[in-house]
Protein backbone atom coordinates (compact mmCIF):
# COMPACT_ATOMS: atom_id res chain seq x y z
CA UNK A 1 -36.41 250.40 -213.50
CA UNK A 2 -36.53 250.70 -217.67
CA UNK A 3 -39.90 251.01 -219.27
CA UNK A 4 -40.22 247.43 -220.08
CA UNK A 5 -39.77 246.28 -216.24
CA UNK A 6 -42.30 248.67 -214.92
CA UNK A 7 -45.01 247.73 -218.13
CA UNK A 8 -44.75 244.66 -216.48
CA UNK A 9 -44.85 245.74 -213.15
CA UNK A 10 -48.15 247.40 -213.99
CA UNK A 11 -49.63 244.59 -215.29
CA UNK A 12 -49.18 242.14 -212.48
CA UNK A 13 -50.01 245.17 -209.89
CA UNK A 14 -53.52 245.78 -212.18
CA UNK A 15 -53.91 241.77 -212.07
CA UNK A 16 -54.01 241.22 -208.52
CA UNK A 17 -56.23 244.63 -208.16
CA UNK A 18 -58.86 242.45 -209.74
CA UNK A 19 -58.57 239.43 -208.39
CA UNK A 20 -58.13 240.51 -205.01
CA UNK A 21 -61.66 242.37 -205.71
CA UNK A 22 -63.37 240.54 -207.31
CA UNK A 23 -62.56 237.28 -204.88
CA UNK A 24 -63.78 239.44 -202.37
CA UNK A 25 -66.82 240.69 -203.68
CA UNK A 26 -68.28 237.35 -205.46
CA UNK A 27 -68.44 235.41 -202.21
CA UNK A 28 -71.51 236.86 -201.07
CA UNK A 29 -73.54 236.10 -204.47
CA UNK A 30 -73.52 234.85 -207.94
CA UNK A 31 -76.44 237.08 -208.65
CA UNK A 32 -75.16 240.19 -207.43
CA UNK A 33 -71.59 240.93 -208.34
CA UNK A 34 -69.46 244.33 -208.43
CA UNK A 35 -65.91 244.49 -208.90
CA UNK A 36 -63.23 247.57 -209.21
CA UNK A 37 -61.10 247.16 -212.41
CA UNK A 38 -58.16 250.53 -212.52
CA UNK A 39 -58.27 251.37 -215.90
CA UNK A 40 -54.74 253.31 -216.02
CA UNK A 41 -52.32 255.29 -213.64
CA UNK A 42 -51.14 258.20 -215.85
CA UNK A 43 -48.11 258.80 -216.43
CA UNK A 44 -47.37 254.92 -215.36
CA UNK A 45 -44.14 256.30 -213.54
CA UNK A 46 -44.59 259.16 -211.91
CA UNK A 47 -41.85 261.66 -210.94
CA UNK A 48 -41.48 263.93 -207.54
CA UNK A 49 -43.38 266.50 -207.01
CA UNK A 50 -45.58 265.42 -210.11
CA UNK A 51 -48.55 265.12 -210.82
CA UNK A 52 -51.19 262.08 -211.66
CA UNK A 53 -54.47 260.87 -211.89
CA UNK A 54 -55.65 256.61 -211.31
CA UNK A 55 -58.64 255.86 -213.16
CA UNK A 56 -60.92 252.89 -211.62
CA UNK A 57 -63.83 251.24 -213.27
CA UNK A 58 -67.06 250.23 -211.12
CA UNK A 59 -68.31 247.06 -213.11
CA UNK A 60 -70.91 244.79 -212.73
CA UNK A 61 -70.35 240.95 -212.92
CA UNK A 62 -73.62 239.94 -211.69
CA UNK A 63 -77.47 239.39 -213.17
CA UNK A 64 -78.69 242.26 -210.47
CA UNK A 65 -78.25 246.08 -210.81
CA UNK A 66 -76.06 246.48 -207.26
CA UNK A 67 -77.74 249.22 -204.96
CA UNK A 68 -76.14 251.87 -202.27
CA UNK A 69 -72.57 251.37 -203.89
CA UNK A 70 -69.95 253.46 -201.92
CA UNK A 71 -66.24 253.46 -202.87
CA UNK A 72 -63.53 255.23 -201.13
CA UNK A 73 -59.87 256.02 -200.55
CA UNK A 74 -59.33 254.50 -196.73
CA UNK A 75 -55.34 254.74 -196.59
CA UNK A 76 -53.04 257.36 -198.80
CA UNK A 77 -49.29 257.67 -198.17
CA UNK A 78 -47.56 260.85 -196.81
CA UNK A 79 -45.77 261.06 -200.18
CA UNK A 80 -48.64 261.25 -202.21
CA UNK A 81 -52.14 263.96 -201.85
CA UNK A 82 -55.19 263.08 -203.28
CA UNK A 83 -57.67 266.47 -204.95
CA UNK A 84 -60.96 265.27 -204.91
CA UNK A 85 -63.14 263.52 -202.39
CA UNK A 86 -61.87 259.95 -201.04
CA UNK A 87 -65.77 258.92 -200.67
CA UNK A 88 -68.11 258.15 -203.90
CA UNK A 89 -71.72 257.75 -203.27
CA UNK A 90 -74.18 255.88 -206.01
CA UNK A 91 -77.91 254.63 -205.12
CA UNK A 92 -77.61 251.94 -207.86
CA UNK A 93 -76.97 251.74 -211.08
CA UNK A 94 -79.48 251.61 -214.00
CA UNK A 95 -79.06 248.70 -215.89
CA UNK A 96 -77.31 244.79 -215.17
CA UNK A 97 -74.61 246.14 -217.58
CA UNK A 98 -74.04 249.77 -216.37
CA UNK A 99 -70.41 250.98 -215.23
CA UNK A 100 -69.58 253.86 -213.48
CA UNK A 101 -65.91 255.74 -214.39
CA UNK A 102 -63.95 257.46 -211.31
CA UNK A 103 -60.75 259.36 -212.16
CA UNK A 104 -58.67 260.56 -208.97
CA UNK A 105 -56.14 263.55 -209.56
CA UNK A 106 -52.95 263.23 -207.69
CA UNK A 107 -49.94 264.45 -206.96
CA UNK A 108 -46.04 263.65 -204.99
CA UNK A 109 -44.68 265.66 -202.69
CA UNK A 110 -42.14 267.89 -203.49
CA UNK A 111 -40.11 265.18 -200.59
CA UNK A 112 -41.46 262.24 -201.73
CA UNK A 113 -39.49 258.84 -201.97
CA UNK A 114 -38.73 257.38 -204.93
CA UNK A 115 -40.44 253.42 -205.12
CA UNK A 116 -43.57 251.94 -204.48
CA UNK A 117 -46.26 253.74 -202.53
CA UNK A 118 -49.66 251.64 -201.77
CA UNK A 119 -53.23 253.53 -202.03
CA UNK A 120 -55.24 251.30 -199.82
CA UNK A 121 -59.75 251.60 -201.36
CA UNK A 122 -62.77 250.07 -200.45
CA UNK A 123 -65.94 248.84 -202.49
CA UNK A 124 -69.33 248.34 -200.41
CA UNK A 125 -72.78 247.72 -201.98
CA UNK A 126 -75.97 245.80 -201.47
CA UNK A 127 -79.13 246.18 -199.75
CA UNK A 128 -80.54 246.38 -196.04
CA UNK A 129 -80.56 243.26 -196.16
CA UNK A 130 -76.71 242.08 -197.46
CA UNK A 131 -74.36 244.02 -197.59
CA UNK A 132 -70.97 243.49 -199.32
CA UNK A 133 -67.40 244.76 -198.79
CA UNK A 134 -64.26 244.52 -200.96
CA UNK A 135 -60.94 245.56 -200.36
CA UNK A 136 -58.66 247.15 -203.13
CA UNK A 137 -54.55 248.13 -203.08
CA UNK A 138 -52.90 250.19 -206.31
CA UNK A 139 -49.58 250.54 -206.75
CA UNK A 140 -47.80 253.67 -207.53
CA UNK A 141 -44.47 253.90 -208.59
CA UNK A 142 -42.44 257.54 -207.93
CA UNK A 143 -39.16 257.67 -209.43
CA UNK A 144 -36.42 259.67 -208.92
CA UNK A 145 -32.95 261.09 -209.54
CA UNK A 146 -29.73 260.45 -208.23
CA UNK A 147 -27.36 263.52 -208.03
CA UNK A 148 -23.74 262.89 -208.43
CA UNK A 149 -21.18 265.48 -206.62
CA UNK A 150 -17.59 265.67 -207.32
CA UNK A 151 -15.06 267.49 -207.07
CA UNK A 152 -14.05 268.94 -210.53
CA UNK A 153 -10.97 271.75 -209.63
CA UNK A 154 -8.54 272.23 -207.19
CA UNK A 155 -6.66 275.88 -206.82
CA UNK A 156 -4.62 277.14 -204.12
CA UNK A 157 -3.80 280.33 -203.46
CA UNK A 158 -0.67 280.99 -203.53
CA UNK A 159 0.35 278.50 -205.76
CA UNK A 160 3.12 277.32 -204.90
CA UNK A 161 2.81 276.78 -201.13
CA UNK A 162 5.80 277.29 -198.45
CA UNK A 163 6.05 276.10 -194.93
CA UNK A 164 4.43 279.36 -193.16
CA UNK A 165 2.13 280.54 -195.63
CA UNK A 166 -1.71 281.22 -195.19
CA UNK A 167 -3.34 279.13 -197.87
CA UNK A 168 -6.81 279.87 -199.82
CA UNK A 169 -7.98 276.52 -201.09
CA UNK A 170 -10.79 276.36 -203.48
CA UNK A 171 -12.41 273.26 -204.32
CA UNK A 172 -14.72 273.11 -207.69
CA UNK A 173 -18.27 270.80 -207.11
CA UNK A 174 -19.69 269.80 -209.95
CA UNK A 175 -22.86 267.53 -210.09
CA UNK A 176 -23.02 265.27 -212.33
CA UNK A 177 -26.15 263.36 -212.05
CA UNK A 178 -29.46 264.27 -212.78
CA UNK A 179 -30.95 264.74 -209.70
CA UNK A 180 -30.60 267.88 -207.83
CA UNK A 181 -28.14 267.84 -204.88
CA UNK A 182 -29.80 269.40 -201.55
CA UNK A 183 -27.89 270.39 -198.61
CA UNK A 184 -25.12 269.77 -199.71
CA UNK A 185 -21.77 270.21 -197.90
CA UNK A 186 -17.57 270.05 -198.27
CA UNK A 187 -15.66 268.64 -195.37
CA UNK A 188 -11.56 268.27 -195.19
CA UNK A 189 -9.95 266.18 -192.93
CA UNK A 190 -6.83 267.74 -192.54
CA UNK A 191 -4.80 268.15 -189.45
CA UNK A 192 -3.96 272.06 -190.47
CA UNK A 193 -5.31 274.99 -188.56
CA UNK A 194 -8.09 276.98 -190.13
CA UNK A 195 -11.27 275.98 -191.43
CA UNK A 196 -12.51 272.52 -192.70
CA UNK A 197 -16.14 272.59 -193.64
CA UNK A 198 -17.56 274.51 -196.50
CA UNK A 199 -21.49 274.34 -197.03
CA UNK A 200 -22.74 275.04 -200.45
CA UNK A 201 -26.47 274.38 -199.80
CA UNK A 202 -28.21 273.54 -203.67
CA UNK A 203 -26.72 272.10 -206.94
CA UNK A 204 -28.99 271.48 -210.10
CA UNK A 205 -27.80 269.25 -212.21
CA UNK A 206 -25.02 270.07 -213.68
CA UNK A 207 -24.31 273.16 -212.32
CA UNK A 208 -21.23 273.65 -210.11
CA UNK A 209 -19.98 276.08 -207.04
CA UNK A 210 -17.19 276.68 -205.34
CA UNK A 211 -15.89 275.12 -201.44
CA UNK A 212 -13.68 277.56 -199.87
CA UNK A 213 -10.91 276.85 -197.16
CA UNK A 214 -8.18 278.40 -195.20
CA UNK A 215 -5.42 277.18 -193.46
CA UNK A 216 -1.84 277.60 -192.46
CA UNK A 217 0.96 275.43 -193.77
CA UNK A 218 2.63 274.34 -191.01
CA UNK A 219 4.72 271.98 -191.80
CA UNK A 220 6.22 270.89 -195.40
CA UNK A 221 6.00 267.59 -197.24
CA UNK A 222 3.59 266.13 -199.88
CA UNK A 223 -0.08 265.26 -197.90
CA UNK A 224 -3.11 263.39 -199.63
CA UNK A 225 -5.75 265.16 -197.82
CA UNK A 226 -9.67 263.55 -197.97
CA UNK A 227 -12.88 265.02 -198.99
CA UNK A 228 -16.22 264.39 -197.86
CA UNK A 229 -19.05 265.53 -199.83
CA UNK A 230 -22.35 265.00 -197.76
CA UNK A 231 -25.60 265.75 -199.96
CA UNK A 232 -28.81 264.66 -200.04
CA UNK A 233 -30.99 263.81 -203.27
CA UNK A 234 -34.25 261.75 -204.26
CA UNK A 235 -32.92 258.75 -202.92
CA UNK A 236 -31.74 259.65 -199.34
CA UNK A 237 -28.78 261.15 -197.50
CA UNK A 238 -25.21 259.97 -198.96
CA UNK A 239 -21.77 260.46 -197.94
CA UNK A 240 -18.81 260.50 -200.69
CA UNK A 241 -15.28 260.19 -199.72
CA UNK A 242 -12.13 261.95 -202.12
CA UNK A 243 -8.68 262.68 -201.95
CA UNK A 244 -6.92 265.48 -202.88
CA UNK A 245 -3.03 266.06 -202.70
CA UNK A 246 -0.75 269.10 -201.56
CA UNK A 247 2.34 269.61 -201.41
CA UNK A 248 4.13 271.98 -199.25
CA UNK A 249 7.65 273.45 -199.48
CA UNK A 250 10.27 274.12 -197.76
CA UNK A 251 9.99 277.29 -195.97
CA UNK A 252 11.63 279.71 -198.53
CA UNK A 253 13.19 283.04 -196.52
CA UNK A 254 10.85 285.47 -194.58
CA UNK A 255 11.78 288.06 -192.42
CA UNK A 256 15.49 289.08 -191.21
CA UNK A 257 17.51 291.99 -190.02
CA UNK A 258 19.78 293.27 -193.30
CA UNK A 259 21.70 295.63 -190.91
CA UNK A 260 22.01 297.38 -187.65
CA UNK A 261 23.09 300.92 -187.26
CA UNK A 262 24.15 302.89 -183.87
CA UNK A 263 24.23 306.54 -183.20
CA UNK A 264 26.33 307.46 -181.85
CA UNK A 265 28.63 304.52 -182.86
CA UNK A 266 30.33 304.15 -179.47
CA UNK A 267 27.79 305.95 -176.86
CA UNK A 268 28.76 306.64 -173.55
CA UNK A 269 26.98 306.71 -170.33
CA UNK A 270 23.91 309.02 -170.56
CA UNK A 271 24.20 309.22 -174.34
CA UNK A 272 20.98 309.62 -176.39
CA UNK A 273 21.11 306.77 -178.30
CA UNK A 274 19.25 306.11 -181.81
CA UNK A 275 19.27 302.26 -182.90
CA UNK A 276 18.10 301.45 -186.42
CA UNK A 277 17.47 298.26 -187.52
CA UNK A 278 16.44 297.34 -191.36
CA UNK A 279 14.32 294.32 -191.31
CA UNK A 280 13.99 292.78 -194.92
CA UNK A 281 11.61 290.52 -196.56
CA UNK A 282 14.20 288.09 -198.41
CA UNK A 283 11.09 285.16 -198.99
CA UNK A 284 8.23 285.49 -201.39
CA UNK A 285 5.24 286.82 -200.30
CA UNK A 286 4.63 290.00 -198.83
CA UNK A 287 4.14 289.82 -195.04
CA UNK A 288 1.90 292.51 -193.15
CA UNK A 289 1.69 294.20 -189.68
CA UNK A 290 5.25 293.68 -189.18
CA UNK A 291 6.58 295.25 -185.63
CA UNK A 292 10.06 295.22 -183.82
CA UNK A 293 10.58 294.90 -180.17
CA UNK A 294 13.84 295.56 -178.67
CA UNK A 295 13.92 294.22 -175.09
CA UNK A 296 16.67 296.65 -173.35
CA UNK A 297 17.49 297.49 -170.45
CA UNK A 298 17.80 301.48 -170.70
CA UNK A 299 14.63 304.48 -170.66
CA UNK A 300 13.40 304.70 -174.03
CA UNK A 301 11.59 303.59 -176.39
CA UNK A 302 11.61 299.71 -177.08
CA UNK A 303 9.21 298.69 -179.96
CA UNK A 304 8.89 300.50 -183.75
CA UNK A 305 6.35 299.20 -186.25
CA UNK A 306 6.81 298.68 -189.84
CA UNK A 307 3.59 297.89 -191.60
CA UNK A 308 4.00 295.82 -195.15
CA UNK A 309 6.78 294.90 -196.78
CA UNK A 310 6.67 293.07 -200.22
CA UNK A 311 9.36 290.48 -201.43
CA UNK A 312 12.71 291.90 -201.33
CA UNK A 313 11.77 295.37 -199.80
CA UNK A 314 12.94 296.78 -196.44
CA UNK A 315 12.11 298.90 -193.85
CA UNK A 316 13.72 300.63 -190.65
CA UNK A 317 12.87 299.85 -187.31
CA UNK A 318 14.55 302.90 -184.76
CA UNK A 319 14.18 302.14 -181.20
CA UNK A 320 15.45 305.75 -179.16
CA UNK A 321 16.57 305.38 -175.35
CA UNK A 322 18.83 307.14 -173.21
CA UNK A 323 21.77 304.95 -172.27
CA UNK A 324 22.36 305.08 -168.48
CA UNK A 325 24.37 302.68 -167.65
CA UNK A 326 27.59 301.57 -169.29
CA UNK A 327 28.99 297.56 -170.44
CA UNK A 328 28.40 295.26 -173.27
CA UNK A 329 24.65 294.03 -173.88
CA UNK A 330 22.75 291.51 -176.04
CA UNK A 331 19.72 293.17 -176.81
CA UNK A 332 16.20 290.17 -177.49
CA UNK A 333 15.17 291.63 -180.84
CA UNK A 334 12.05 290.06 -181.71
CA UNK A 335 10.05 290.61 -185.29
CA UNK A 336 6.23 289.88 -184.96
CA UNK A 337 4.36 289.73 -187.73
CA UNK A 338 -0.17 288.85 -187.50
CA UNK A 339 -1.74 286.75 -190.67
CA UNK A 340 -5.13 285.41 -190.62
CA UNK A 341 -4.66 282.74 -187.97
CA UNK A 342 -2.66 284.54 -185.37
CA UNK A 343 0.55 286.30 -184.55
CA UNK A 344 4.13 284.93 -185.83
CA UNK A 345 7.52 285.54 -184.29
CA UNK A 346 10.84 285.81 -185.65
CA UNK A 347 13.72 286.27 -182.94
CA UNK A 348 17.00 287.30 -183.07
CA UNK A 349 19.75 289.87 -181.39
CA UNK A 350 21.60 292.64 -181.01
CA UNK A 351 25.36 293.29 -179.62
CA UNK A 352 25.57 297.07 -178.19
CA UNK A 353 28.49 298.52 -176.18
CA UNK A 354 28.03 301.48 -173.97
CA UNK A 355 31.78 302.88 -172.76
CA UNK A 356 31.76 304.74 -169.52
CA UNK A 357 31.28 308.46 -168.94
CA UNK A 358 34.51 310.52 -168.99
CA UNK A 359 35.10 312.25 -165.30
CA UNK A 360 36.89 315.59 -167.52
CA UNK A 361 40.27 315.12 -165.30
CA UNK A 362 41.92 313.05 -168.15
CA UNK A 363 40.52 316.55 -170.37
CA UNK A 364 42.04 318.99 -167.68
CA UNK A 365 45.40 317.40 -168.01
CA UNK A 366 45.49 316.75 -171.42
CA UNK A 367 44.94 320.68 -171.81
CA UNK A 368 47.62 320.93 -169.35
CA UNK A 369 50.14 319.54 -171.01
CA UNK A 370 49.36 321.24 -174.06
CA UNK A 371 49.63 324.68 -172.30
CA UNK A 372 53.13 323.82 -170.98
CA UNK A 373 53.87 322.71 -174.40
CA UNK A 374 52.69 325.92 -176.41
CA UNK A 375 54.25 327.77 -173.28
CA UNK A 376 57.55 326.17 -173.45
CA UNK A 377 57.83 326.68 -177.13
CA UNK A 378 56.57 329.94 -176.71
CA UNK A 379 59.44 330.32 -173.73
CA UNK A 380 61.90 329.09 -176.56
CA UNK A 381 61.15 330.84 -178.94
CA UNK A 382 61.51 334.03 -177.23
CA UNK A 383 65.09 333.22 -175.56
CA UNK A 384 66.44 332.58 -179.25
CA UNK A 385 65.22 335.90 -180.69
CA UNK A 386 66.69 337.52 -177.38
CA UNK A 387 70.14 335.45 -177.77
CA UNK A 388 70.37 336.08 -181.87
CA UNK A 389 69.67 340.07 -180.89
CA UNK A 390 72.41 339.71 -178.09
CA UNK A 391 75.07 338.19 -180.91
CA UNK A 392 73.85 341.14 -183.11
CA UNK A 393 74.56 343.98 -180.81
CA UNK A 394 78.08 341.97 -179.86
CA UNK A 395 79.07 342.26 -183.44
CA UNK A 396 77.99 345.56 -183.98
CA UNK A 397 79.92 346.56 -181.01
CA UNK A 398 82.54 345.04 -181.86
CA UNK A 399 83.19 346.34 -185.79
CA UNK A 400 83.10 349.76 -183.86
CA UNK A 401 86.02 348.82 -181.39
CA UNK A 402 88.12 348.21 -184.67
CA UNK A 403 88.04 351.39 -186.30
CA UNK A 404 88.38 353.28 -183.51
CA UNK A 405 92.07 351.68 -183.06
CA UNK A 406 92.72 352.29 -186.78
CA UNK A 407 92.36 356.06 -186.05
CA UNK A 408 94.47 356.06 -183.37
């Protein structure tokens, strides 16, 4: 209402103030008249939780000085509290043309509604003998101010978002009215797991504060997510409606196993095995509380944890266990990893042969041979040096023969 409207407003209220009185009051006599006039309401429009005082006039319109005058405040609304007395006593006044000035100091509630509250008075005078009663209403007008909540940022953390990834959304309310915002609160209707209501509480006028959210991007694609803003200001309880709009990529690498390494590389039956697995971070964020369970069938160990690992860093995973039986296996390797909404699970597996045990016969004659072997060449070896020393002595023996002859 501009200051023009409620000027008027005033007027026609302060209009009908007297003629509803003074109707009233002049039916009983033509000699003896008394009428309520307000003289102001100041300020005209009065805020909340403001103060203001209504000033009435007691006036006579008769030829007779009116006697045992009593006016009072019957009816005040819950918005509005009234300092001094709602009863005024006079005997009479003291001459035909006398007036008599109240001036009531007021105030709004701190939750008073804004429009038109109605302070209900009551005029009674005249003797034992008549007595006369008029009935007065004043007008007060409280204004107030509307508050106007929006949203004025949108962040994500990270922010670029990837199917799988844990997302920190903040949402920036700013008020933009004049009017403060009270209990004021952020809801998202998204179908995402984590949390959807934010309460802020206060917002003066133009200040702002922050809605945070959490939730886990489950699924990819480009979503137009709404916003309700429920706040409360001099006017009532409201309910705004927004959209905001995400977009979520495709899942971009995570966790995976870079390489597998057995020792021994072929293990027999009842070999201690060691199995190391390097599990590496080829997306990019860096994933924590990353453990490795290898589901096999031998005594040993089966899980090994890891911890953090950043973008593009590895770690190993060694799983020890005795292997007591032999054949091929397919080991269930499966990666868990816990973020703020639960544990994740990556699964893949491992190949592992385990050859059989060697009974030590297949050893016996293998050294068997070789003995015979080193023996026979040994056995060879000695009948050639005892033939080539049998050929020696035959020559020898025989150059002798031949010069013996010659002599002869």
């Amino acid at each position: 209402m501009n200051s023009n409207a409620r000027s008027t407003f005033f007027m026609v209220s302060l209009f009908l103030f007297i003629l509803l009185g003074s109707i009233t009051a002049e039916a009983g006599s033509g000699d003896e008249c008394l009428i309520a006039v307000v003289e102001d309401i100041s300020p005209s429009s009065v805020g909340i939780n403001k103060e203001f005082t209504v000033g009435i006039s007691l006036e006579n319109c008769g030829t007779q000085i009116p006697e045992n005058i009593t006016f009072e405040i019957i009816s005040i609304p819950p918005d509005i509290m009234v300092t001094e007395s709602l009863v005024a006593h006079f005997p009479r006044f003291v001459y035909s043309n006398s007036e008599r000035q109240l001036r009531y100091h007021m105030r709004t509630t701190p939750d008073a509604k804004p429009g038109p509250h109605i302070i209900k008075m009551k005029l009674t005078y005249g003797n034992k003998d008549v007595t006369r009663t008029a009935y007065y209403e004043v007008e007060v007008i409280v204004i107030g101010e509307h508050a106007e909540p929006r949203i004025s940022s949108v962040r994500t953390n990270p922010e670029y978002i990837y199917e799988g990834d844990t997302v920190d959304l903040n949402l920036g309310i700013e008020n933009f009215g004049k009017g403060i915002a009270k209990s004021l609160a952020v809801d998202l209707g998204y179908d995402f797991q984590g949390i959807k209501n934010s309460t802020i509480g206060t917002l003066s006028s133009n200040g702002s504060q922050t809605a945070l959210f959490k939730f886990k991007a489950n699924r990819s694609g480009t979503f137009e997510i709404p916003v309700i803003i429920n706040y409360e200001d001099d006017y009532g309880i409201h309910k705004d409606e927004y959209n905001i709009k995400l977009t979520i990529l495709d899942k971009k690498g995570s966790l995976n196993l870079a390489s597998v390494k057995v020792d021994p590389v072929l293990p027999r039956k009842g070999d201690t095995v060691e199995l190391t697995m390097r599990v590496e971070n080829s997306g990019e964020r860096t994933i924590n509380s990353i453990r490795v369970y290898a589901d096999h069938p031998f005594k040993g160990l089966k899980e090994s944890f890891i911890g953090t690992l950043d973008t593009n860093e590895d770690g190993p995973a060694v799983i020890t266990f005795v292997a007591d039986r032999a054949g091929e296996y397919q080991i269930p390797v499966t990666i868990t990893y816990i973020d703020d909404f639960g544990e994740e699970q990556i699964e893949t597996k491992v190949n592992l042969i385990v050859m059989k045990k060697d009974s030590g016969v297949g050893t016996a004659l293998l050294i068997l041979i070789i003995l015979v072997i080193i023996g026979g060449l040994i056995y060879y070896n000695y009948r050639t040096i005892k033939l080539k020393d049998a050929v020696i002595k035959q020559l020898m023996e025989g150059g002798d023969n031949s010069a013996d002859n010659k002599n002869k």
